[in-house]
C-alpha atoms as a PDB file:
ATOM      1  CA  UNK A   1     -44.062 -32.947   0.182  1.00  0.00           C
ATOM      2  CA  UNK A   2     -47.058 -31.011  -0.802  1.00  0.00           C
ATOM      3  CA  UNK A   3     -48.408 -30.800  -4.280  1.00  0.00           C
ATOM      4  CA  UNK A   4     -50.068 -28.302  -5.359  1.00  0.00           C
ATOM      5  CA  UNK A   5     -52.752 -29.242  -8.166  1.00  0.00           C
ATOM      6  CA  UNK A   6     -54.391 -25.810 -10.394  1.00  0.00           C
ATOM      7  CA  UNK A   7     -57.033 -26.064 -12.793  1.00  0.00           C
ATOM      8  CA  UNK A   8     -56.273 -23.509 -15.563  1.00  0.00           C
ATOM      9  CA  UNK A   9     -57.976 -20.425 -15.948  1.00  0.00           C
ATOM     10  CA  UNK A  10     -61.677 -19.908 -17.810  1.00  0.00           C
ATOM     11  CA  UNK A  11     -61.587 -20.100 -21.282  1.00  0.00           C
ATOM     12  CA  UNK A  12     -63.650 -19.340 -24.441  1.00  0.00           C
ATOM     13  CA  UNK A  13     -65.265 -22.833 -24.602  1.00  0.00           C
ATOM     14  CA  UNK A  14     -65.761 -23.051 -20.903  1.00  0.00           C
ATOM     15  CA  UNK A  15     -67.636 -19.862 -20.775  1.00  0.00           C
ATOM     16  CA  UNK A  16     -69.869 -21.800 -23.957  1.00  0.00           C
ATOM     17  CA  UNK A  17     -70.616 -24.586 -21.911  1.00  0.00           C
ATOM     18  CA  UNK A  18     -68.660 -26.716 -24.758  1.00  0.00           C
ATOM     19  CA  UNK A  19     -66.215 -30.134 -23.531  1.00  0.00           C
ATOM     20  CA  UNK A  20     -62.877 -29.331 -24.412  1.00  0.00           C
ATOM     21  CA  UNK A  21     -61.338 -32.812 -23.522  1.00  0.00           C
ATOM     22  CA  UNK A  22     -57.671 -33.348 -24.514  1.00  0.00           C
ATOM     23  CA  UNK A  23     -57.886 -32.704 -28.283  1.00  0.00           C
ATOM     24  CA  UNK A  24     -59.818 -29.682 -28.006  1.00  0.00           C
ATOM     25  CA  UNK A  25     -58.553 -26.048 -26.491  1.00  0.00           C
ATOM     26  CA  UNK A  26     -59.523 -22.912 -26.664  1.00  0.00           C
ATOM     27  CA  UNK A  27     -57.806 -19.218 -25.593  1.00  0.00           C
ATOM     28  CA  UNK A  28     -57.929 -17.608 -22.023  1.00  0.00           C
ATOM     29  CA  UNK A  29     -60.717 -15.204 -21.365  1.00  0.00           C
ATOM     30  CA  UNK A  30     -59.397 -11.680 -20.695  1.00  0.00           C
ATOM     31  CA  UNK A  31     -60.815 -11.602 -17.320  1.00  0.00           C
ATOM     32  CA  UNK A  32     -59.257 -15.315 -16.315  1.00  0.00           C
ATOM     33  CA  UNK A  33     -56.088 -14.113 -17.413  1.00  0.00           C
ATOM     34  CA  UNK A  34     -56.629 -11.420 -14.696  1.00  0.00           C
ATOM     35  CA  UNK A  35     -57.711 -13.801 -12.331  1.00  0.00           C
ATOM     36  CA  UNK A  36     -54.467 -16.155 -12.765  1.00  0.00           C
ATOM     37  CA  UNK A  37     -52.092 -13.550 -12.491  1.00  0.00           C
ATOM     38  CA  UNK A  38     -54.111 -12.775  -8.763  1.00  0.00           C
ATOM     39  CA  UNK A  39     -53.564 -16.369  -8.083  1.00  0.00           C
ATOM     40  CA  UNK A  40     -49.999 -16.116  -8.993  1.00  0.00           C
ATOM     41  CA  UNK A  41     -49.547 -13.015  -6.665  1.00  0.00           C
ATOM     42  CA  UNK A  42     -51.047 -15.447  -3.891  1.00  0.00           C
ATOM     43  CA  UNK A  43     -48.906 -18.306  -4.181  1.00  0.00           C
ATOM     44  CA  UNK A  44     -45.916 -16.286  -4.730  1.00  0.00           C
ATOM     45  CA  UNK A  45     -44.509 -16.839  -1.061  1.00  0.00           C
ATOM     46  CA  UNK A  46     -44.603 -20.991  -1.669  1.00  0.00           C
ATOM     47  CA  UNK A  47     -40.886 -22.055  -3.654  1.00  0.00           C
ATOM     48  CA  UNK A  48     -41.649 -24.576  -5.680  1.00  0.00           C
ATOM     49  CA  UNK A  49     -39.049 -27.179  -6.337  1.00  0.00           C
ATOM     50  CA  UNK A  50     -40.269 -28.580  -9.731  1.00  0.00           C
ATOM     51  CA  UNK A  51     -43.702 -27.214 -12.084  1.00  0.00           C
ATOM     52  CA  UNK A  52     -45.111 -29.446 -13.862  1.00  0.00           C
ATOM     53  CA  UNK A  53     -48.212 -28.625 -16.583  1.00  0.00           C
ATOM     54  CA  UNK A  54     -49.846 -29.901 -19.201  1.00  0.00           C
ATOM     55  CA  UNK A  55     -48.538 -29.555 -22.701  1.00  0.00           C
ATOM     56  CA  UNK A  56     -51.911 -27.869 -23.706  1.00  0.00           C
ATOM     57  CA  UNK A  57     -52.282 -24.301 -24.501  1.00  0.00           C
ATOM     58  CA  UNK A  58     -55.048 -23.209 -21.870  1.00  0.00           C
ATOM     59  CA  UNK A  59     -52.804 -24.820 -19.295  1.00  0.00           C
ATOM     60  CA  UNK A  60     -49.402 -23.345 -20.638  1.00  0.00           C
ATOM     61  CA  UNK A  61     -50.528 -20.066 -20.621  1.00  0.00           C
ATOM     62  CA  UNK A  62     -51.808 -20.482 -17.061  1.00  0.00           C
ATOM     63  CA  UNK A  63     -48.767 -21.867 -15.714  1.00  0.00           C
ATOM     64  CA  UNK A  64     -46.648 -18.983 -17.646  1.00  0.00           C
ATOM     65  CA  UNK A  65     -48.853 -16.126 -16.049  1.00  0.00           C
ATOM     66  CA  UNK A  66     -48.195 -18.271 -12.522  1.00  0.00           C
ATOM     67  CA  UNK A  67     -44.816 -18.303 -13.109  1.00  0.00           C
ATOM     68  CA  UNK A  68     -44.576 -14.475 -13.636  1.00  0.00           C
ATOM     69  CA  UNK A  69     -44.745 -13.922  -9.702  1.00  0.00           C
ATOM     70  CA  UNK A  70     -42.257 -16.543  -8.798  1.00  0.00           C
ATOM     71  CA  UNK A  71     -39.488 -15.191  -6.654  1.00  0.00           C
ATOM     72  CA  UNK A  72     -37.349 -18.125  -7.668  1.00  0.00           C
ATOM     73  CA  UNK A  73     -38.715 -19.767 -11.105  1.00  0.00           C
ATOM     74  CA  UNK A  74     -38.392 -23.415 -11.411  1.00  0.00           C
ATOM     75  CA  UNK A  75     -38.267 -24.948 -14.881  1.00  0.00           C
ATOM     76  CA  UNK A  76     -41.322 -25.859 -16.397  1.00  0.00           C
ATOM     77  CA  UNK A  77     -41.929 -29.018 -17.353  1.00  0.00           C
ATOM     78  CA  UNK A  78     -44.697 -29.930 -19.934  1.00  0.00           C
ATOM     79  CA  UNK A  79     -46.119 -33.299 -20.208  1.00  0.00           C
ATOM     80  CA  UNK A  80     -49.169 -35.266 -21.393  1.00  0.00           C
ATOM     81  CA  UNK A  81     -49.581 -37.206 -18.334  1.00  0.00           C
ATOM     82  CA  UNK A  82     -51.554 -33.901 -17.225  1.00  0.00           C
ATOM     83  CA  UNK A  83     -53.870 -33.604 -20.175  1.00  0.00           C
ATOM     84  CA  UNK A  84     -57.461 -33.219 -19.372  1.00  0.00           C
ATOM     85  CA  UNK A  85     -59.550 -36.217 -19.880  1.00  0.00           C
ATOM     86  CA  UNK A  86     -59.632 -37.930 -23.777  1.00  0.00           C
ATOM     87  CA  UNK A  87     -63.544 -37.499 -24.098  1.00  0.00           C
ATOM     88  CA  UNK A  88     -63.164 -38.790 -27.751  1.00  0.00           C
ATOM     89  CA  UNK A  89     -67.047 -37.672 -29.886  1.00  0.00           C
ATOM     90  CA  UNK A  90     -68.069 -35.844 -26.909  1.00  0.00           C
ATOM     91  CA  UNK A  91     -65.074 -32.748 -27.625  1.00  0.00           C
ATOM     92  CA  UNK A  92     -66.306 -29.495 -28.438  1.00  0.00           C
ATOM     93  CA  UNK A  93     -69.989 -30.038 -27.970  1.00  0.00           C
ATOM     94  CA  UNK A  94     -71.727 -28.201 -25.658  1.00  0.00           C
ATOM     95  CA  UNK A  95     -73.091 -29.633 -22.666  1.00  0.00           C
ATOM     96  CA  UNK A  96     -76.347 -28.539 -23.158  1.00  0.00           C
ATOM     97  CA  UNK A  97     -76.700 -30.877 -26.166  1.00  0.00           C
ATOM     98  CA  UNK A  98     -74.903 -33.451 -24.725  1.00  0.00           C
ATOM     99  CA  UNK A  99     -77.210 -33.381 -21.947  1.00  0.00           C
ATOM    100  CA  UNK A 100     -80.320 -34.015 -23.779  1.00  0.00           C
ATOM    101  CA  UNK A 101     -79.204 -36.685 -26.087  1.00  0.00           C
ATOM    102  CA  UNK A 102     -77.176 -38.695 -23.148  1.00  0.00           C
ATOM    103  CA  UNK A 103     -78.865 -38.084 -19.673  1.00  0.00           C
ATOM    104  CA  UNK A 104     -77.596 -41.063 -17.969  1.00  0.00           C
ATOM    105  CA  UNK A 105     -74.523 -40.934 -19.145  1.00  0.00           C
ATOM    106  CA  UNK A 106     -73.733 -37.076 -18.600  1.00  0.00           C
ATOM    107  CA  UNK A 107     -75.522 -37.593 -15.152  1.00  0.00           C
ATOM    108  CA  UNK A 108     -73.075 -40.180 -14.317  1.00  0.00           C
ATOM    109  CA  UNK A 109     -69.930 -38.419 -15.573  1.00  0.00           C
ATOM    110  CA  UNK A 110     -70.652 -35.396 -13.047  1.00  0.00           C
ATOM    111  CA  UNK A 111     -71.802 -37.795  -9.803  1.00  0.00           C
ATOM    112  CA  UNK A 112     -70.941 -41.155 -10.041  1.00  0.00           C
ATOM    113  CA  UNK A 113     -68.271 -42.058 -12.704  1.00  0.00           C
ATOM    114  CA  UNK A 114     -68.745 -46.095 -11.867  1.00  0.00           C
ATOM    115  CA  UNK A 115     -71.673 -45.492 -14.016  1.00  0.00           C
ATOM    116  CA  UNK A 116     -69.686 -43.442 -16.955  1.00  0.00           C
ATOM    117  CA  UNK A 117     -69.256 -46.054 -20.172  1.00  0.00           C
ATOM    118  CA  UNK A 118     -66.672 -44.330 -21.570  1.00  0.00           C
ATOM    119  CA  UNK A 119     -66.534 -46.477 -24.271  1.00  0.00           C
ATOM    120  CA  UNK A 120     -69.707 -45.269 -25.646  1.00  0.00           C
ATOM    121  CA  UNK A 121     -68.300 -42.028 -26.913  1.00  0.00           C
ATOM    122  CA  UNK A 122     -64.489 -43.787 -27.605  1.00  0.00           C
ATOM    123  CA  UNK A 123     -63.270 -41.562 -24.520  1.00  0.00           C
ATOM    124  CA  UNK A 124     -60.542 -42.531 -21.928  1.00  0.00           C
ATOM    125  CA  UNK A 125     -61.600 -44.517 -19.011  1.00  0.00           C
ATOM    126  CA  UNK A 126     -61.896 -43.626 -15.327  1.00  0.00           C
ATOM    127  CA  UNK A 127     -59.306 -45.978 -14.791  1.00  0.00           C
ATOM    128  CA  UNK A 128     -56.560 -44.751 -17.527  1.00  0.00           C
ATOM    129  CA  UNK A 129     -57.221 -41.223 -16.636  1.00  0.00           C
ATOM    130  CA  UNK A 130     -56.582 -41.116 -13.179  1.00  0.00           C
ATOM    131  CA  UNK A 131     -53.686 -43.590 -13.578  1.00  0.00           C
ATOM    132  CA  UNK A 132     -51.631 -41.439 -15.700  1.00  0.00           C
ATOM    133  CA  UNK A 133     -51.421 -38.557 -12.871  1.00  0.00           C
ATOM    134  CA  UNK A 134     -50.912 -41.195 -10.233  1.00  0.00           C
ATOM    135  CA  UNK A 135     -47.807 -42.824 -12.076  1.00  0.00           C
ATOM    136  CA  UNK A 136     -46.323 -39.079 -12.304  1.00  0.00           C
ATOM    137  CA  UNK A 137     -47.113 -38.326  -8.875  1.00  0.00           C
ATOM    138  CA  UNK A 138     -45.301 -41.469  -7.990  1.00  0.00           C
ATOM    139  CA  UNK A 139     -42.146 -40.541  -9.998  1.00  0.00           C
ATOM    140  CA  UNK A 140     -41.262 -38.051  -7.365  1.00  0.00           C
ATOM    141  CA  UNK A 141     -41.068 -40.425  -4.888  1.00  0.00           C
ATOM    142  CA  UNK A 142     -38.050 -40.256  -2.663  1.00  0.00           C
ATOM    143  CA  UNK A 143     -36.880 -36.809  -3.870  1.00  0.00           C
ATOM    144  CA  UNK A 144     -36.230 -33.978  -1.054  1.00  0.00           C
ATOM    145  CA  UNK A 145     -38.505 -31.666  -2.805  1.00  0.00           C
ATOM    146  CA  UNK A 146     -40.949 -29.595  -0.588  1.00  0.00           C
ATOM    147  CA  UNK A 147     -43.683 -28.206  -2.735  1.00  0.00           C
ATOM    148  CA  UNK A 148     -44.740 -29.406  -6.189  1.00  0.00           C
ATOM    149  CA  UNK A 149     -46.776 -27.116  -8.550  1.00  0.00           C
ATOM    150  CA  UNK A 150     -49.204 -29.385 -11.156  1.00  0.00           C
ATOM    151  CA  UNK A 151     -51.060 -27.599 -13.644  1.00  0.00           C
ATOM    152  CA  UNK A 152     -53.859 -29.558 -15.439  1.00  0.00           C
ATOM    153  CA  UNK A 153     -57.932 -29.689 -16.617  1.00  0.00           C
ATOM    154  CA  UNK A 154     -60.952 -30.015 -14.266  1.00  0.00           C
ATOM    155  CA  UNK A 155     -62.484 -33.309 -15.479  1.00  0.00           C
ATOM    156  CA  UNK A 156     -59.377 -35.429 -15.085  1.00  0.00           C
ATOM    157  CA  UNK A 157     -57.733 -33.381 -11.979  1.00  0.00           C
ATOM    158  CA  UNK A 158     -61.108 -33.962  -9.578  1.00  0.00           C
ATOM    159  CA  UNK A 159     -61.206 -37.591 -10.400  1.00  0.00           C
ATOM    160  CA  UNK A 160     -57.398 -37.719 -10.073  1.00  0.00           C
ATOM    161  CA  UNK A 161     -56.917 -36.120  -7.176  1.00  0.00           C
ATOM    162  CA  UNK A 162     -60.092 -37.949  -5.176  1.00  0.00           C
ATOM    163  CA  UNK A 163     -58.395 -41.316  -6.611  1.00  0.00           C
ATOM    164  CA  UNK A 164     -54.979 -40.448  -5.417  1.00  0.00           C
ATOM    165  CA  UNK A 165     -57.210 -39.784  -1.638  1.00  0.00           C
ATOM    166  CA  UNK A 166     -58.414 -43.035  -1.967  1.00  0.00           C
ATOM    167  CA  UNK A 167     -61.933 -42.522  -3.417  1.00  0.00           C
ATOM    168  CA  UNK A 168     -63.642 -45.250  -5.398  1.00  0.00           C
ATOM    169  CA  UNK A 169     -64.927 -44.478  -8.750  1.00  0.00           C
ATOM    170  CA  UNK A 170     -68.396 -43.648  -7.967  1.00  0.00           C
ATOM    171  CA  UNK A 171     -67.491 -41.296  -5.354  1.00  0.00           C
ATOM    172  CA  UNK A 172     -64.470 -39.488  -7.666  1.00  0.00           C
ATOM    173  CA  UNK A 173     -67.419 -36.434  -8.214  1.00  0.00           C
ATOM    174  CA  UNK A 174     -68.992 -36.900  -4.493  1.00  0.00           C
ATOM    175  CA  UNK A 175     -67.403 -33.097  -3.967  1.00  0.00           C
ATOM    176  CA  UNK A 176     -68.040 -31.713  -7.003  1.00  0.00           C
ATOM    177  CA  UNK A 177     -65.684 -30.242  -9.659  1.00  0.00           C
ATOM    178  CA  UNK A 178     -63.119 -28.081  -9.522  1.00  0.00           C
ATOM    179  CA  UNK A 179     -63.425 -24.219 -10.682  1.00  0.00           C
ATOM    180  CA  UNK A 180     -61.510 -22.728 -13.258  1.00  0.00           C
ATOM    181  CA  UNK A 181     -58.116 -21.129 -11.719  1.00  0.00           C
ATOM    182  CA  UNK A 182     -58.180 -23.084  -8.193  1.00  0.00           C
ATOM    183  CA  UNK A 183     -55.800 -24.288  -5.902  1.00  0.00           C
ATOM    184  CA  UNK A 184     -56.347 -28.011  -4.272  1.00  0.00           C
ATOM    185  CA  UNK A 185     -53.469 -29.235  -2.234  1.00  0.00           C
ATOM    186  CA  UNK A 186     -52.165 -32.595  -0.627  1.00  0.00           C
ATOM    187  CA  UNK A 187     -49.300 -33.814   1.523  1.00  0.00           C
ATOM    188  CA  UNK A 188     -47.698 -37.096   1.252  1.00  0.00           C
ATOM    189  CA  UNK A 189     -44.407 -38.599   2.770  1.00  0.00           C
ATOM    190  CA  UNK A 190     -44.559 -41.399   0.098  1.00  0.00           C
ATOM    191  CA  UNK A 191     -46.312 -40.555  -2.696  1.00  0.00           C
ATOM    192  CA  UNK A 192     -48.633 -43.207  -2.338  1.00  0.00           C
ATOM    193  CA  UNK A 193     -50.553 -41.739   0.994  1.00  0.00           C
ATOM    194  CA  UNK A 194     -52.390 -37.897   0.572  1.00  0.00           C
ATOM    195  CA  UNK A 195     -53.952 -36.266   3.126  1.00  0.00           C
ATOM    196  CA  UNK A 196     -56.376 -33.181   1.631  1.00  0.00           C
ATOM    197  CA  UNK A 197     -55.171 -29.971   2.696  1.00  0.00           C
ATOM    198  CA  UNK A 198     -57.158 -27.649   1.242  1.00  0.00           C
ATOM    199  CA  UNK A 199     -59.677 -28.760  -1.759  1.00  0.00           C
ATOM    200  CA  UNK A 200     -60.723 -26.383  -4.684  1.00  0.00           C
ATOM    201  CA  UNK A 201     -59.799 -22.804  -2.607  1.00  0.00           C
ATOM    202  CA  UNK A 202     -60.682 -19.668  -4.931  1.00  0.00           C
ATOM    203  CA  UNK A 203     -60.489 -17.611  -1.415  1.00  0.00           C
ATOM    204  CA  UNK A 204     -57.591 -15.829  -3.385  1.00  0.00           C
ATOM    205  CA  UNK A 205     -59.987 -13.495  -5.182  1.00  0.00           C
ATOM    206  CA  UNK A 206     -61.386 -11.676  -1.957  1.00  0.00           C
ATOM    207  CA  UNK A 207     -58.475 -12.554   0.802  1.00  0.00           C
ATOM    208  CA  UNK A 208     -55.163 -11.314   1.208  1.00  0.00           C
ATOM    209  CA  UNK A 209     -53.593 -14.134   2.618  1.00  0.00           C
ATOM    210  CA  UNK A 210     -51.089 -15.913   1.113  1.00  0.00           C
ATOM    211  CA  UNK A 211     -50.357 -20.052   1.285  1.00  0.00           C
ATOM    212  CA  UNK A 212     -46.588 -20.148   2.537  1.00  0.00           C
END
């Protein structure tokens, strides 16, 4: 099986340098939505047996515009489990602020997140985060399905992901984040063994070439 993990495209508060979290959303940019329908055009050769997104709006609309260039559409499914990360007080502010009032702590959410007291700011932990993807993951174990489409948020997909690898907390952010409107894929047999076959690929936006 391979699963095919998306961040959703740029939007309003990303381009503000604000933390959106779980609560907080805000609209596609005109040029994102651009961008996703490119991406859509480039994974339009891969069937997918079963989509799966987040139930929030910046994530909807990116697995919609996906879905537009779907030979075959699946049904979309729409769940929580996918949510971005619950950042609790720190939603909505911009980084920039949060940066100079909490060095440590916004050092350690982008490069070591064993350091990240989430329970400072009455956010999610690590742990909870990344376990909520994993138990979804694992609910598609023993199905015959091929490839998997999983539309979600940067901060809790690149800890997610590098968890489901193997990765131990502090080294969740050891390959930095994922961009806005990428593609990060694994294979598993089980879904409790991933091997990385292709991490945080943009090289739809100057390439041809299709995944298949």
């Amino acid at each position: 099986m391979r699963l095919y993990f998306v961040r959703h495209g740029k939007t309003q508060w990303n381009l503000e340098g604000r933390l959106q979290g779980s609560k907080g959303d805000s609209p596609l940019l005109k040029e994102s939505i651009e961008q996703v329908s490119e991406l859509g055009h480039y994974l339009s050769d891969t069937h997918f047996d079963l989509v799966l997104s987040s139930d929030l709006p910046r994530a909807k609309k990116t697995t919609e515009l996906i879905m537009e260039s779907q030979k075959t559409k699946a049904k979309i499914t729409y769940t929580k489990d996918l949510r971005e990360w619950q950042l609790g007080k720190l939603e909505g502010q911009k980084l920039s602020i949060i940066q100079a009032i909490y060095p440590k702590e916004m050092d350690a959410f982008r490069h070591n997140l064993a350091n990240f007291r989430a329970n400072n700011f009455q956010a999610e932990s690590v742990y909870h985060t990344t376990k909520r993807v994993a138990d979804l993951v694992r609910t598609l174990k023993d199905s015959s399905m091929k490839n998997v489409l999983l539309v979600g948020h940067g901060a809790n997909l690149t800890a997610s992901i590098r968890s489901l690898l193997g990765f131990e907390p502090g080294l969740l952010r050891k390959a930095g984040g994922l961009d806005n409107a990428s593609v990060t894929i694994l294979e598993t047999d089980d879904c409790e063994h991933f091997t990385l076959k292709s991490w945080n690929d943009t090289s739809y936006r100057t390439q041809v070439n299709k995944i298949s």
